[in-house]
N, C-alpha and C. Protein backbone atom coordinates (compact mmCIF):
# COMPACT_ATOMS: atom_id res chain seq x y z
N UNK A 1 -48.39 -30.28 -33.77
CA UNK A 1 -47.59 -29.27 -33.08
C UNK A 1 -47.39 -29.72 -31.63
N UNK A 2 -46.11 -29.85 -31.10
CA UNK A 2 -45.72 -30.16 -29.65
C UNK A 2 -45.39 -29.04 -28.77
N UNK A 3 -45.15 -27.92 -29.19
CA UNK A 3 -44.47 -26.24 -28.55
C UNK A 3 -45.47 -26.00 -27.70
N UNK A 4 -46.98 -25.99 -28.38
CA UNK A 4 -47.95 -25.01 -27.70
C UNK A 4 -48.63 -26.44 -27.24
N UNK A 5 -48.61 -27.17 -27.26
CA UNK A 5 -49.31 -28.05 -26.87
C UNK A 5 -49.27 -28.80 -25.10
N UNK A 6 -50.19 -28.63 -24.19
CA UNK A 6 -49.80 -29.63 -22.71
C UNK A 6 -49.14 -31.12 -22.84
N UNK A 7 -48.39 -31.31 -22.41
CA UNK A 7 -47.88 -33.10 -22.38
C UNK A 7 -48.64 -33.50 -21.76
N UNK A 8 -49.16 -34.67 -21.68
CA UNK A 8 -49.45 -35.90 -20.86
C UNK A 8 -48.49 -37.06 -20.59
N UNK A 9 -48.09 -37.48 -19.24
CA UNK A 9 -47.78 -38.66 -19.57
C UNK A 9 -48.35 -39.57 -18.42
N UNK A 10 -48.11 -41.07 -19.32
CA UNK A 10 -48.78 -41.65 -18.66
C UNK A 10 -47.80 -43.21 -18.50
N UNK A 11 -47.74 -43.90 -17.16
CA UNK A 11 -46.89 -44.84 -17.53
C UNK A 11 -46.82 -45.67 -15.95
N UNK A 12 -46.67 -46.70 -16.24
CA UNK A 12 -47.08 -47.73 -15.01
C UNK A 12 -45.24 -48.71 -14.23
N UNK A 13 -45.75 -49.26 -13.22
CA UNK A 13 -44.42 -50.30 -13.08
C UNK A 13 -44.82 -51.34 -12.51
N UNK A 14 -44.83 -52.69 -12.50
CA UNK A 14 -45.46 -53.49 -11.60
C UNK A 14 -44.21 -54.08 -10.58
N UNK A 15 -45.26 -54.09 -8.89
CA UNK A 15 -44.81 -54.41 -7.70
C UNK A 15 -44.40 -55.68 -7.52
N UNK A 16 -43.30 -55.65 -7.18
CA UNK A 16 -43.15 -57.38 -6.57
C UNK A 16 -43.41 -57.28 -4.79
N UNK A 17 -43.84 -58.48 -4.04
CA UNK A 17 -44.60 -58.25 -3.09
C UNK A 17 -42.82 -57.96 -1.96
N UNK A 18 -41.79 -58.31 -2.25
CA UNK A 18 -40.90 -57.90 -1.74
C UNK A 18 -40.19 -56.72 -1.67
N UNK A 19 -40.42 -56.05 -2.64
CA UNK A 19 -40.25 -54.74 -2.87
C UNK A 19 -41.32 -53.64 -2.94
N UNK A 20 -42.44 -54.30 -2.44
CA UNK A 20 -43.71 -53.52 -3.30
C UNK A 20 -44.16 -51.80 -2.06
N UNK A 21 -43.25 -52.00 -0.53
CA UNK A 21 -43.60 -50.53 0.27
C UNK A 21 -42.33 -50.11 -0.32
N UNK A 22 -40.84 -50.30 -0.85
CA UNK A 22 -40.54 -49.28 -0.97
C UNK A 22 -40.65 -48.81 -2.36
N UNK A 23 -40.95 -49.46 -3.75
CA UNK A 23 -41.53 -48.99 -4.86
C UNK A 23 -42.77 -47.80 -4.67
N UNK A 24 -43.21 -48.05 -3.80
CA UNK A 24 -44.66 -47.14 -3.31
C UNK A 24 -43.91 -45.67 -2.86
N UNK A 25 -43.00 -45.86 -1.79
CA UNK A 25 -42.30 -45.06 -1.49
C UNK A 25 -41.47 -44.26 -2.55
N UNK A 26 -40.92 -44.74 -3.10
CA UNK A 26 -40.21 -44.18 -4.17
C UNK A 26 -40.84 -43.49 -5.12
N UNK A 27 -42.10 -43.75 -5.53
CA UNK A 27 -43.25 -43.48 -6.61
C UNK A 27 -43.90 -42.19 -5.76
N UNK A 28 -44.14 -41.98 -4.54
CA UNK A 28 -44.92 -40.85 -3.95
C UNK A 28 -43.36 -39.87 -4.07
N UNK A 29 -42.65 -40.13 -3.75
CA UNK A 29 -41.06 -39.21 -3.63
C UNK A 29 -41.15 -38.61 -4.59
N UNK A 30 -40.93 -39.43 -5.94
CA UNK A 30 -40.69 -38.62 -7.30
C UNK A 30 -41.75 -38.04 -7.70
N UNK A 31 -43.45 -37.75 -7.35
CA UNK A 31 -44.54 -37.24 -7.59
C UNK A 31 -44.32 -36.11 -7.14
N UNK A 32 -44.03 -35.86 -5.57
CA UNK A 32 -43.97 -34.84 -4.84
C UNK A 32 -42.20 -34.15 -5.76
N UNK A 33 -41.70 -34.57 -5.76
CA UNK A 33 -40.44 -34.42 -6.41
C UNK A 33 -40.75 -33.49 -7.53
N UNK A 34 -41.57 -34.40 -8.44
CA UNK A 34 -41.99 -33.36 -9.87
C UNK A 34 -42.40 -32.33 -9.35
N UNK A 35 -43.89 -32.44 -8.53
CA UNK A 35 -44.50 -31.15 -8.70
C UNK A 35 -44.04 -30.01 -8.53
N UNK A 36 -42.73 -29.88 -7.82
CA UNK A 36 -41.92 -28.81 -7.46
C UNK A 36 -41.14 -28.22 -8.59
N UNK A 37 -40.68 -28.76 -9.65
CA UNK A 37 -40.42 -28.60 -10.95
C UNK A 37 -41.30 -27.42 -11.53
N UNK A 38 -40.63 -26.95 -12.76
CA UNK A 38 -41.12 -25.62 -12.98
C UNK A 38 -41.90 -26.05 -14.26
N UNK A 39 -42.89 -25.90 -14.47
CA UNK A 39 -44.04 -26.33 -15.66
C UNK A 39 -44.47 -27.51 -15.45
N UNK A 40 -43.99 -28.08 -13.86
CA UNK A 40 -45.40 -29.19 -13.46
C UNK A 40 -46.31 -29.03 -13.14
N UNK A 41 -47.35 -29.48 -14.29
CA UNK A 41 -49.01 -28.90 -13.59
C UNK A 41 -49.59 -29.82 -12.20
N UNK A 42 -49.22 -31.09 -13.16
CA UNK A 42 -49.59 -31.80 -11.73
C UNK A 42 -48.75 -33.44 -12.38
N UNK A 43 -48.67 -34.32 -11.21
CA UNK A 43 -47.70 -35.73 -11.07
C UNK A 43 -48.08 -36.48 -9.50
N UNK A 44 -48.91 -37.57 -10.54
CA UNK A 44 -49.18 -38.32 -9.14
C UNK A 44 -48.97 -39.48 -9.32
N UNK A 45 -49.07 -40.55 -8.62
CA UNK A 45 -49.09 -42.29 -8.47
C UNK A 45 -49.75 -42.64 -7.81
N UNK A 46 -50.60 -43.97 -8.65
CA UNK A 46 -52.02 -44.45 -8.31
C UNK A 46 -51.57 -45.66 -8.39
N UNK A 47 -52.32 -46.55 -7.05
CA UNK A 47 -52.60 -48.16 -7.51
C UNK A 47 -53.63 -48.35 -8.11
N UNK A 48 -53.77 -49.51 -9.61
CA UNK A 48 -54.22 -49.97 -10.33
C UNK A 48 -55.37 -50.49 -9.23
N UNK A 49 -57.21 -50.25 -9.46
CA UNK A 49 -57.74 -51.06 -8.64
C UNK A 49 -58.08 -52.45 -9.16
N UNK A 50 -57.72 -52.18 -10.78
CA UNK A 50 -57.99 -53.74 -10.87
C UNK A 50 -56.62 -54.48 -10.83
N UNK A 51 -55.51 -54.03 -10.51
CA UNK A 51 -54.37 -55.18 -10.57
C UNK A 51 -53.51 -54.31 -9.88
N UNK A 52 -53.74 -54.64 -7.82
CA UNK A 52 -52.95 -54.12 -7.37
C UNK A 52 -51.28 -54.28 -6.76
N UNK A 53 -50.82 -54.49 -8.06
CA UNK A 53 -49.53 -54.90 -8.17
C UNK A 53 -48.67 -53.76 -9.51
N UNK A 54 -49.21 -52.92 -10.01
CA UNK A 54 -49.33 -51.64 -10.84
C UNK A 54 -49.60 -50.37 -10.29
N UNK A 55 -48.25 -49.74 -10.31
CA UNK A 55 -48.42 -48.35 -9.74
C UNK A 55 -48.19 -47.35 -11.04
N UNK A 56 -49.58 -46.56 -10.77
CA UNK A 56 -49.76 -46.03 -12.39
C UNK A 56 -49.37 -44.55 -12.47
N UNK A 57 -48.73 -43.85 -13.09
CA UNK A 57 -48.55 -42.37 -12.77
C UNK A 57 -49.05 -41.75 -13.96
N UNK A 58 -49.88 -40.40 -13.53
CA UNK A 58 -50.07 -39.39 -14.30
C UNK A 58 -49.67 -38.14 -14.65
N UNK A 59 -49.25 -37.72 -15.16
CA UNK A 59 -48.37 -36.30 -15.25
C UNK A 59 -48.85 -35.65 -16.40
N UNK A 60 -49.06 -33.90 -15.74
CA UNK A 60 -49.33 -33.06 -17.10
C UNK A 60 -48.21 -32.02 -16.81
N UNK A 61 -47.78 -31.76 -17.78
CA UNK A 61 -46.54 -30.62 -18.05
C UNK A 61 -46.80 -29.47 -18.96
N UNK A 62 -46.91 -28.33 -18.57
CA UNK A 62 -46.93 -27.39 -19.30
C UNK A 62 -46.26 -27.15 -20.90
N UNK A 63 -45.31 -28.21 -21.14
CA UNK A 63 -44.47 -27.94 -22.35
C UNK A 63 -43.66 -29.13 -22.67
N UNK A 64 -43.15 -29.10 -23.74
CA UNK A 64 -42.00 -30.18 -24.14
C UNK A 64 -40.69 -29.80 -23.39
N UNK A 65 -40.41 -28.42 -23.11
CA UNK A 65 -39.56 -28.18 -22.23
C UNK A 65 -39.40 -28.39 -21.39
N UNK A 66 -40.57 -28.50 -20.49
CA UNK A 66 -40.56 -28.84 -18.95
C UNK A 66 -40.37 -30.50 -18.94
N UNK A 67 -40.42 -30.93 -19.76
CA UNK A 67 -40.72 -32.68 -19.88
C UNK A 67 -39.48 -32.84 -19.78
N UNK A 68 -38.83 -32.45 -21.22
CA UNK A 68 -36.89 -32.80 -21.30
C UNK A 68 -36.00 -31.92 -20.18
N UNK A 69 -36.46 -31.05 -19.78
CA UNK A 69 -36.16 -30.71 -17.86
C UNK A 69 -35.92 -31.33 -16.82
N UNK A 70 -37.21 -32.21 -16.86
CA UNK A 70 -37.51 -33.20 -15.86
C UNK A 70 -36.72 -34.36 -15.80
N UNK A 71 -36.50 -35.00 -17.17
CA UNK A 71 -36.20 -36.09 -17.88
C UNK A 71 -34.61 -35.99 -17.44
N UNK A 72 -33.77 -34.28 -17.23
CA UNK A 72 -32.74 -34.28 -17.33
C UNK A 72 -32.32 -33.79 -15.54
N UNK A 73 -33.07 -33.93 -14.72
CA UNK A 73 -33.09 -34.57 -13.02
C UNK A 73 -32.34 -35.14 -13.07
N UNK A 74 -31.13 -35.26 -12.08
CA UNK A 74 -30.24 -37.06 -11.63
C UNK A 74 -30.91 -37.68 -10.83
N UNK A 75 -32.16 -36.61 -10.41
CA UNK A 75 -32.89 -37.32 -9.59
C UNK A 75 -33.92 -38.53 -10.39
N UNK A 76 -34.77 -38.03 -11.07
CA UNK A 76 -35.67 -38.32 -12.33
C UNK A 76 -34.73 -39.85 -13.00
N UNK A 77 -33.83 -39.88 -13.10
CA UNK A 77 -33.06 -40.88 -13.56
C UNK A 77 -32.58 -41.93 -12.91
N UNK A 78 -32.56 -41.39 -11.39
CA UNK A 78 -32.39 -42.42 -10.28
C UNK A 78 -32.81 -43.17 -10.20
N UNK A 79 -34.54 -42.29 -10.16
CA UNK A 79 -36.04 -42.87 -9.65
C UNK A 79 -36.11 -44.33 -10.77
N UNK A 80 -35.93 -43.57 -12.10
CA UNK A 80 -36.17 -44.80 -13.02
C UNK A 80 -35.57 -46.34 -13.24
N UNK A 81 -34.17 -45.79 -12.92
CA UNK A 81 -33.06 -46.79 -12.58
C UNK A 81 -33.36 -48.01 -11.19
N UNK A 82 -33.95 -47.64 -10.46
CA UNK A 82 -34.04 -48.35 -9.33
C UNK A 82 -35.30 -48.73 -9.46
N UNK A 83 -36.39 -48.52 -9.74
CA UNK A 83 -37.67 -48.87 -10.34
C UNK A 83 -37.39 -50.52 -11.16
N UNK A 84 -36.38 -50.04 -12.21
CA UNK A 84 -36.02 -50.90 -12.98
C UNK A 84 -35.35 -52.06 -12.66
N UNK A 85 -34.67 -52.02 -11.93
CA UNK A 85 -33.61 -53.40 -11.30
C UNK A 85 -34.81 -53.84 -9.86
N UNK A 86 -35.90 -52.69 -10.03
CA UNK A 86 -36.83 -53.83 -8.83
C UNK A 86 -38.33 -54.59 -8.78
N UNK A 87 -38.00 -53.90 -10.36
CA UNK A 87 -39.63 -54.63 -11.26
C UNK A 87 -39.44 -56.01 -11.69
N UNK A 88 -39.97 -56.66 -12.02
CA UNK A 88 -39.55 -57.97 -12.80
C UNK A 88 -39.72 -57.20 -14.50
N UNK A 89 -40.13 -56.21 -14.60
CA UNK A 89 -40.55 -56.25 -15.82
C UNK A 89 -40.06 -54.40 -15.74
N UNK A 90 -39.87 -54.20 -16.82
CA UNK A 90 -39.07 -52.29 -17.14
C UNK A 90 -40.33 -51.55 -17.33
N UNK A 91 -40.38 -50.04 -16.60
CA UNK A 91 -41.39 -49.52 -17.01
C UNK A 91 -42.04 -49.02 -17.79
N UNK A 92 -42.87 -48.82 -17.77
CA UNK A 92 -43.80 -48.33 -19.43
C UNK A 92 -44.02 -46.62 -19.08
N UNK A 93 -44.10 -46.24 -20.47
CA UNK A 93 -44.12 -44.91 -20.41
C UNK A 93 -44.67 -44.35 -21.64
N UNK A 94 -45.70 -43.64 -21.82
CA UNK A 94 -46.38 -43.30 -23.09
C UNK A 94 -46.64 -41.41 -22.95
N UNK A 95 -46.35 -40.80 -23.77
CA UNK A 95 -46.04 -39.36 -23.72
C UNK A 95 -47.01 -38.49 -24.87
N UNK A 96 -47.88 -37.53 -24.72
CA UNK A 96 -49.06 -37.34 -25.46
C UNK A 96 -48.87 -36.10 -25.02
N UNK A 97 -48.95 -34.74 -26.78
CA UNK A 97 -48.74 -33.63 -26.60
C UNK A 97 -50.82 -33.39 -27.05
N UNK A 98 -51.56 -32.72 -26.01
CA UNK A 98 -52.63 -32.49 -25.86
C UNK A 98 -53.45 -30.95 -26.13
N UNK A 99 -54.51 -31.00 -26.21
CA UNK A 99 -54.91 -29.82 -26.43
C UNK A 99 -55.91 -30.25 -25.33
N UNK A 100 -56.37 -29.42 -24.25
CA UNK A 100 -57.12 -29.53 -23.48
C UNK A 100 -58.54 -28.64 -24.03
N UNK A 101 -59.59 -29.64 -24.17
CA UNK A 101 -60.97 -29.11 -24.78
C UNK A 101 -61.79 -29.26 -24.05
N UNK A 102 -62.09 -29.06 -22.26
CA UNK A 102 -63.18 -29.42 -21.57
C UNK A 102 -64.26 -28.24 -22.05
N UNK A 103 -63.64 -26.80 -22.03
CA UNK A 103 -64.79 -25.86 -22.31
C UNK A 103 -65.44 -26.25 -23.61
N UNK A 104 -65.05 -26.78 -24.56
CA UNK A 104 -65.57 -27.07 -25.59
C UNK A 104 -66.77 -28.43 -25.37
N UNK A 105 -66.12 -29.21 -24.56
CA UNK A 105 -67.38 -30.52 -24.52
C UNK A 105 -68.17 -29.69 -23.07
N UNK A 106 -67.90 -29.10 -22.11
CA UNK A 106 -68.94 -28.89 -21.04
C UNK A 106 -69.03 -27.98 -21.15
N UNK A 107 -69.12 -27.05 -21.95
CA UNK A 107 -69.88 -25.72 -22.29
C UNK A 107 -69.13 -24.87 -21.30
């Protein structure tokens, strides 16, 4: 089931050292960007500490709705587009509908 379920996503881009402050830049923009979005729980971007040339983002979304919301930004599409023509390599992106069970493992 994906309806009732939290999204996760999770998905990286790697830096080239010529492009690599404004990829950074661009990656904090669209974080702060999401969170303002309506069923963003939270959206951030991390450097990889073991390979800091990987800027890694995490995002949880309240819904499949809020995801294909986001997804449908011109902003959200920008971000990706220009990411892309400045990576050597296209970004990765992996999308996981979750059931959050902390009360269950930490009592």
């Amino acid at each position: 089931m994906i309806d009732g379920d939290m999204i996760l996503i999770t998905g990286h881009v790697i830096l080239t050292p010529e492009h690599r402050e404004r990829m950074i830049a661009l990656g904090v923009e669209h974080s702060a960007r999401s969170r303002a979005e309506p069923g963003c729980l939270a959206h951030n971007c991390h450097i990889d500490v073991e390979n800091p040339d990987r800027l890694v983002f995490v995002e949880e979304w309240e819904s499949i709705d809020a995801v294909h919301a986001h997804f449908a930004v011109p902003a959200s599409g920008a971000f990706v587009a220009e990411m892309r023509a400045l990576s050597p390599q296209p970004p990765a992106i992996r999308i996981y509908a979750a059931d959050d069970i902390t009360a269950k493992l930490m009592g």
